[in-house]
C-alpha atoms as a PDB file:
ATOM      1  CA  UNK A   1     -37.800 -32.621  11.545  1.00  0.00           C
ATOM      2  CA  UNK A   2     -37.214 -32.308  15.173  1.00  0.00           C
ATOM      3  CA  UNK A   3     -34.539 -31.311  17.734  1.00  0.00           C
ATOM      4  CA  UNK A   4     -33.639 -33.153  20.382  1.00  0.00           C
ATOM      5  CA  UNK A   5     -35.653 -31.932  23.561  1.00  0.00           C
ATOM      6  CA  UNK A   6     -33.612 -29.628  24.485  1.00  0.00           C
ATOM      7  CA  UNK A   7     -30.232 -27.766  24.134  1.00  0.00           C
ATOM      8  CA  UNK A   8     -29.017 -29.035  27.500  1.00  0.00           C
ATOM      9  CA  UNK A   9     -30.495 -32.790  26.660  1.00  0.00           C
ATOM     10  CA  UNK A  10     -28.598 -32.387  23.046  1.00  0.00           C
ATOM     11  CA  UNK A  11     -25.432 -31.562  24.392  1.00  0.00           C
ATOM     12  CA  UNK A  12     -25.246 -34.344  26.591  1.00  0.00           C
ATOM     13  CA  UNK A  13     -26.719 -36.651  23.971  1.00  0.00           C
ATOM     14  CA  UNK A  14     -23.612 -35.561  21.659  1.00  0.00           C
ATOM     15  CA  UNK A  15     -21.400 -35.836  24.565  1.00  0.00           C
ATOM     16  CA  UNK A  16     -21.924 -38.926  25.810  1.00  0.00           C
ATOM     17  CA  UNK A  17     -21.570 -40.299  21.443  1.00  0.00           C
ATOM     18  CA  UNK A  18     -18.725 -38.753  21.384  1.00  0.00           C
ATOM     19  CA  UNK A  19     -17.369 -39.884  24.592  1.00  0.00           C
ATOM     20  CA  UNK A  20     -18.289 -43.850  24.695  1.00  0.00           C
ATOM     21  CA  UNK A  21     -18.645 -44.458  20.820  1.00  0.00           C
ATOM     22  CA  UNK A  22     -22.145 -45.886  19.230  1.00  0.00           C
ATOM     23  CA  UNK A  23     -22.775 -49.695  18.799  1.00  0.00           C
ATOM     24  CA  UNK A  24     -23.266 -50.321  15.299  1.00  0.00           C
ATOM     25  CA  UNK A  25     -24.905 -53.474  14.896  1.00  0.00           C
ATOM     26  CA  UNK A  26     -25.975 -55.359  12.048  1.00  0.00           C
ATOM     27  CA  UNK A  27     -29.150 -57.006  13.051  1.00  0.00           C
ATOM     28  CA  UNK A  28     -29.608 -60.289  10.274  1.00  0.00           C
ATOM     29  CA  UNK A  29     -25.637 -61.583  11.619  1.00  0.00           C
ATOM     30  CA  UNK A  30     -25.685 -59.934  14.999  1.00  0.00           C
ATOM     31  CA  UNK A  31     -21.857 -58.983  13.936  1.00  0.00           C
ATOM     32  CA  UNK A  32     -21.723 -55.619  16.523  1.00  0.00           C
ATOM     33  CA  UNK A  33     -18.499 -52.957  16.871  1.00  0.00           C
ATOM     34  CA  UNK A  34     -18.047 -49.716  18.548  1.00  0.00           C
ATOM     35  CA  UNK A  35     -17.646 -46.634  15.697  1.00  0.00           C
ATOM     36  CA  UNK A  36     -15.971 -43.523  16.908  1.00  0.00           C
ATOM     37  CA  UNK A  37     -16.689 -39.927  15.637  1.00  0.00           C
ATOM     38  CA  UNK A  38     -12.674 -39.925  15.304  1.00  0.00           C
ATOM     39  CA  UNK A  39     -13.270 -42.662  12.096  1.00  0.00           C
ATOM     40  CA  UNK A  40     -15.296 -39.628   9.837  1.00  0.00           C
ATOM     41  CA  UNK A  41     -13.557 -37.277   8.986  1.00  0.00           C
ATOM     42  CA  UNK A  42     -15.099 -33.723   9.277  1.00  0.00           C
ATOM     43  CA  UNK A  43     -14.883 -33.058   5.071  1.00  0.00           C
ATOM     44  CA  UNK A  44     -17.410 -36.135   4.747  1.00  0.00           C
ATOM     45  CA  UNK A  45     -19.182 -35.105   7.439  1.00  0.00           C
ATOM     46  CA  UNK A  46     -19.497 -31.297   5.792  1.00  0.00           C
ATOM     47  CA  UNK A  47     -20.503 -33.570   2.653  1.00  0.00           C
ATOM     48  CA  UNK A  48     -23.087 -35.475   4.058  1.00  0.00           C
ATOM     49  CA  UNK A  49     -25.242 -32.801   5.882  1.00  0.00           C
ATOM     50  CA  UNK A  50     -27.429 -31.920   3.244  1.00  0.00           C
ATOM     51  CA  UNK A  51     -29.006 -35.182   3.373  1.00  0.00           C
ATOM     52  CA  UNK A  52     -29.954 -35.138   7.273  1.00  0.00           C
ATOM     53  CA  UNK A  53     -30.603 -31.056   6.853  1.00  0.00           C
ATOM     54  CA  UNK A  54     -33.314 -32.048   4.072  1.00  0.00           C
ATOM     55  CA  UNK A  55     -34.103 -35.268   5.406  1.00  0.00           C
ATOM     56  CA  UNK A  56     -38.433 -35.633   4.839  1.00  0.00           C
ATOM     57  CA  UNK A  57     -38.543 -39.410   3.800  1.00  0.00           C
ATOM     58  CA  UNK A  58     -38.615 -38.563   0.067  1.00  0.00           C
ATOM     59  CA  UNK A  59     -35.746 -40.604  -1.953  1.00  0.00           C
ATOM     60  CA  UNK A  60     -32.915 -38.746  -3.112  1.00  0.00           C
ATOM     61  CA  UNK A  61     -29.660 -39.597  -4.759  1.00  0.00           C
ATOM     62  CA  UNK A  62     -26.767 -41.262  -2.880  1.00  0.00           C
ATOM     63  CA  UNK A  63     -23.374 -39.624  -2.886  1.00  0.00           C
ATOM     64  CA  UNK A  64     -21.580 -42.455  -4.707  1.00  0.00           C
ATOM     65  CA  UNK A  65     -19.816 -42.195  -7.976  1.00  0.00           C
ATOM     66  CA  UNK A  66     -22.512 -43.772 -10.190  1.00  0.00           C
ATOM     67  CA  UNK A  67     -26.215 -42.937  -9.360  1.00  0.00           C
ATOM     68  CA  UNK A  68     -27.043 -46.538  -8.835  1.00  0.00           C
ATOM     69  CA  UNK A  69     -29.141 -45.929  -5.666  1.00  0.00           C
ATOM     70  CA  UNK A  70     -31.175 -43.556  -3.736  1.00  0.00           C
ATOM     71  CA  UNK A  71     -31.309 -42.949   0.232  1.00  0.00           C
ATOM     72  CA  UNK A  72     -34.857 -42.493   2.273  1.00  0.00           C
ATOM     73  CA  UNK A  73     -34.224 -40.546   5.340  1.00  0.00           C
ATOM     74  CA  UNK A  74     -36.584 -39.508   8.539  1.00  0.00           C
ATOM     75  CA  UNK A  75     -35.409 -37.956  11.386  1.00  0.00           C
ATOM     76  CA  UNK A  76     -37.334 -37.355  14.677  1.00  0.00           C
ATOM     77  CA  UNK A  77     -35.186 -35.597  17.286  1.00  0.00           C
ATOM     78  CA  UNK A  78     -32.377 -37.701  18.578  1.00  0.00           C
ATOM     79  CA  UNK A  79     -33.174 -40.130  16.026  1.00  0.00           C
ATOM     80  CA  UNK A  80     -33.292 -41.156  12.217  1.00  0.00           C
ATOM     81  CA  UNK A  81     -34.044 -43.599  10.127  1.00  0.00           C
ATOM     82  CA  UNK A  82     -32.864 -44.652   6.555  1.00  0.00           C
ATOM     83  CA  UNK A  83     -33.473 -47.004   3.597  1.00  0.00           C
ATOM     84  CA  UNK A  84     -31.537 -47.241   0.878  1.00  0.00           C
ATOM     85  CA  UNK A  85     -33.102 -48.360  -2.822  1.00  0.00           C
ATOM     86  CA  UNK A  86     -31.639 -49.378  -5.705  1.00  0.00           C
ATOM     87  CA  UNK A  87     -32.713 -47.093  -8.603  1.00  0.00           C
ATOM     88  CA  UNK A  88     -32.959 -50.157 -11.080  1.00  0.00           C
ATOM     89  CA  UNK A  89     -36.366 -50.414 -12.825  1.00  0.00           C
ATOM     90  CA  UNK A  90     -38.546 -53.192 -10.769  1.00  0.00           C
ATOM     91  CA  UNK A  91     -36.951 -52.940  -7.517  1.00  0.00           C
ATOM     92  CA  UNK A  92     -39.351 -50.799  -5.015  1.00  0.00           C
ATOM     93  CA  UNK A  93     -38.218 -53.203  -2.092  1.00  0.00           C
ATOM     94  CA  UNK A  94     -34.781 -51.383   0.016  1.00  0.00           C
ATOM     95  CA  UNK A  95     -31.880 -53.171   0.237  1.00  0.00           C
ATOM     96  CA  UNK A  96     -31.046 -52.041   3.621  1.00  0.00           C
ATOM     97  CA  UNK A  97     -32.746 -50.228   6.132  1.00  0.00           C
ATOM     98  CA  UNK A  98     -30.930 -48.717   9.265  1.00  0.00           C
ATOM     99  CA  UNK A  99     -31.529 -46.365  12.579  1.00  0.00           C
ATOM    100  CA  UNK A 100     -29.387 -44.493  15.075  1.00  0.00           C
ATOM    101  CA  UNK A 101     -30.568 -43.406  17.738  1.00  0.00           C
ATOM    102  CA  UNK A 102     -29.127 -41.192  20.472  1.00  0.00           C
ATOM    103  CA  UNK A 103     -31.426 -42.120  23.340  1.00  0.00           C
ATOM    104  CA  UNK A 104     -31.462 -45.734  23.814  1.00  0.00           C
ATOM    105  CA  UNK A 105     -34.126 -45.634  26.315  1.00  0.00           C
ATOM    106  CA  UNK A 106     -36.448 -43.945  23.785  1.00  0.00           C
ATOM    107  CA  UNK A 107     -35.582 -46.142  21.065  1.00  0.00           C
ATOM    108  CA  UNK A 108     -37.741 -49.307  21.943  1.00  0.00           C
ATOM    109  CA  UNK A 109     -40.026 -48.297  19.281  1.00  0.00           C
ATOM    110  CA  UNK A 110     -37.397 -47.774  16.470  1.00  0.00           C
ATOM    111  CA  UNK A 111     -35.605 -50.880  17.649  1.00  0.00           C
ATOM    112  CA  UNK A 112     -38.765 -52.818  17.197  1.00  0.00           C
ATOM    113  CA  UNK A 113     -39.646 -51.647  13.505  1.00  0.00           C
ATOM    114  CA  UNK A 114     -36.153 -52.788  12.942  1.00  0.00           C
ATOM    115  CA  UNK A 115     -36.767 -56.602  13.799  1.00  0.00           C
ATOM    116  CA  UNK A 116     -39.969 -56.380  11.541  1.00  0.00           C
ATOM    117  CA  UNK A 117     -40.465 -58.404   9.458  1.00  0.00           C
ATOM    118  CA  UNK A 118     -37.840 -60.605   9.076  1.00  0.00           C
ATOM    119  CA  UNK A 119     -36.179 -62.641  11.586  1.00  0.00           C
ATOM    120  CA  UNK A 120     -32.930 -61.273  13.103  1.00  0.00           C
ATOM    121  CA  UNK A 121     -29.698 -62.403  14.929  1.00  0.00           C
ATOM    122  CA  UNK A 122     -29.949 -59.688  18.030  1.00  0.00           C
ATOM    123  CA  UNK A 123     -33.672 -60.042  20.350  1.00  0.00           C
ATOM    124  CA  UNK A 124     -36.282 -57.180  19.855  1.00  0.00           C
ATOM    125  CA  UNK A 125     -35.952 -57.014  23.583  1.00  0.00           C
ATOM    126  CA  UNK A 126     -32.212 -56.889  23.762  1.00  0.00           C
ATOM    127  CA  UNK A 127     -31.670 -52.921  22.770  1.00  0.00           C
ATOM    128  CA  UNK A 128     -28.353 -51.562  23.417  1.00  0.00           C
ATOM    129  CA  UNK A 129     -27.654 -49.367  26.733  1.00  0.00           C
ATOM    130  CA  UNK A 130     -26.151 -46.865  24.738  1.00  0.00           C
ATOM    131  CA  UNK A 131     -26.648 -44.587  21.125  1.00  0.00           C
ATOM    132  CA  UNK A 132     -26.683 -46.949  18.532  1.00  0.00           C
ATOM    133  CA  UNK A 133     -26.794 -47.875  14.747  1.00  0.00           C
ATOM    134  CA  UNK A 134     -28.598 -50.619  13.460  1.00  0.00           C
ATOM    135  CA  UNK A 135     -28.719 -52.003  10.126  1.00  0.00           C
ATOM    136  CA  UNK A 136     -31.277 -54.565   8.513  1.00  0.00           C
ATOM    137  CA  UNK A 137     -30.253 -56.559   5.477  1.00  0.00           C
ATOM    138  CA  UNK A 138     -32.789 -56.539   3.056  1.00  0.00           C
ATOM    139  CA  UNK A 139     -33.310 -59.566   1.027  1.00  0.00           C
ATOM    140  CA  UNK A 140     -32.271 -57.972  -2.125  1.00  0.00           C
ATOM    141  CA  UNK A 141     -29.040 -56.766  -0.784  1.00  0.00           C
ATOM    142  CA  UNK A 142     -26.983 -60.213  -2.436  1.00  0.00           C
ATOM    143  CA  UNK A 143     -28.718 -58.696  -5.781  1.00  0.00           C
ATOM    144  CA  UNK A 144     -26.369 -55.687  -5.896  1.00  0.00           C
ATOM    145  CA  UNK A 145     -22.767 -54.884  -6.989  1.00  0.00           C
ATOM    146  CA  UNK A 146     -19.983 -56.599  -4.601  1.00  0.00           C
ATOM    147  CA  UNK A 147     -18.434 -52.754  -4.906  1.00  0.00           C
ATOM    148  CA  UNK A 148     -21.840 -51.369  -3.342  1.00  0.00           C
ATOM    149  CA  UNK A 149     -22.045 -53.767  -0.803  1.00  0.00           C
ATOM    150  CA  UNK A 150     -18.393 -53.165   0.392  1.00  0.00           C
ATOM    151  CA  UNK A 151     -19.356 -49.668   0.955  1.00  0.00           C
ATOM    152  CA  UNK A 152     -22.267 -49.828   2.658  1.00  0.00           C
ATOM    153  CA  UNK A 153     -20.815 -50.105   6.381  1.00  0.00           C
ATOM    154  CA  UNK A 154     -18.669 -46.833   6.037  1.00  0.00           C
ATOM    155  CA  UNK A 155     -21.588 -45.004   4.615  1.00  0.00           C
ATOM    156  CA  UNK A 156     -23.819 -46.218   7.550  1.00  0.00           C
ATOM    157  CA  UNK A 157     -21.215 -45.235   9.860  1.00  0.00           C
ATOM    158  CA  UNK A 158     -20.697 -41.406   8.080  1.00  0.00           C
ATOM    159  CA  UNK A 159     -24.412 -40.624   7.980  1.00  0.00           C
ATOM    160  CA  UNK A 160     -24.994 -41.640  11.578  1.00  0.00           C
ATOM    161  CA  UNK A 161     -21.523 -39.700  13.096  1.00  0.00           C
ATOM    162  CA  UNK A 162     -23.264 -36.574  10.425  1.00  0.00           C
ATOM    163  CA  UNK A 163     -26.543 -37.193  11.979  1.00  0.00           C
ATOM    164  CA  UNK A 164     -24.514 -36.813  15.719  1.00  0.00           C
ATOM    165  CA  UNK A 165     -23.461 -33.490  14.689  1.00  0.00           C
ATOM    166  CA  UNK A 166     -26.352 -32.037  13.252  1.00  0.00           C
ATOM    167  CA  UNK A 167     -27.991 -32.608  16.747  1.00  0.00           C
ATOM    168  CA  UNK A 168     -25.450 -30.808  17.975  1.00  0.00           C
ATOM    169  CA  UNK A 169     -25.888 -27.778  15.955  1.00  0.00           C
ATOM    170  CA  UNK A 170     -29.593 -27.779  15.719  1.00  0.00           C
ATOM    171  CA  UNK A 171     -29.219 -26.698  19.602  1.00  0.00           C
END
């Protein structure tokens, strides 16, 4: 688990997130909105830490009320990645996979992986100019409670603005 560069490049990284907002995008519609830091709220951000802090790929529980799914996360610097599995017996496949990234212009890779292998809405060339979260539907999504489904977005949205912030400290 990395830092960004360094303290200087963080705090501009944050700054600029914080200033202009992150495309969230959802790649398999191409449905894409602005999320603010202002929409988490700091206590869900406080709750959510642990997971980027111990983020090393490995599947761990997801904060939800039942323990009906688990959450994969990498992070690299200014950016992370996440899949989220379903902890039924005889699903190994996610259900969705997302990324945020803080440096567009070093995200080609990460945006690629994301287009892989299913077909999407948004082009593998057309990255956003600014930080962004995307979000891959995985085919087993429609398998899953309505209730999980419907929370999904919010949660995206909450990890990425607590992934923002722990840039920010980490320098």
């Amino acid at each position: 688990m990395k830092a960004a560069t360094n303290p200087i490049q963080a705090s501009s990284l944050v700054s600029v997130a914080r200033a202009s907002g992150m495309d969230h995008l959802t790649l398999n519609t191409g449905h894409k909105r602005v999320t603010l830091a202002s929409e988490v709220e700091p206590e869900v951000v406080q709750m959510l830490m642990p997971l980027v802090v111990g983020a090393n790929g490995q599947p761990v529980p997801m904060p939800t009320a039942e323990a009906t799914h688990t959450i994969s996360i990498e992070t690299d610097g200014t950016s992370m990645r996440a899949s989220i599995h379903p902890t039924q017996r005889g699903f190994s496949m996610p259900v969705v996979t997302f990324a945020v990234c803080l440096v567009p212009d070093a995200g080609h890779k990460l945006w690629a992986e994301l287009h892989r292998p299913m077909p999407t809405a948004t082009r593998f060339s057309g990255a956003p100019k600014r930080p962004w979260i995307a979000v891959r539907l995985e085919l087993y999504l429609e398998l899953q409670a309505p209730e999980f489904i419907d929370l999904l977005g919010d949660f995206e949205r909450c990890l990425a603005w607590t992934f923002v912030e722990y840039v920010s400290s980490s320098n």
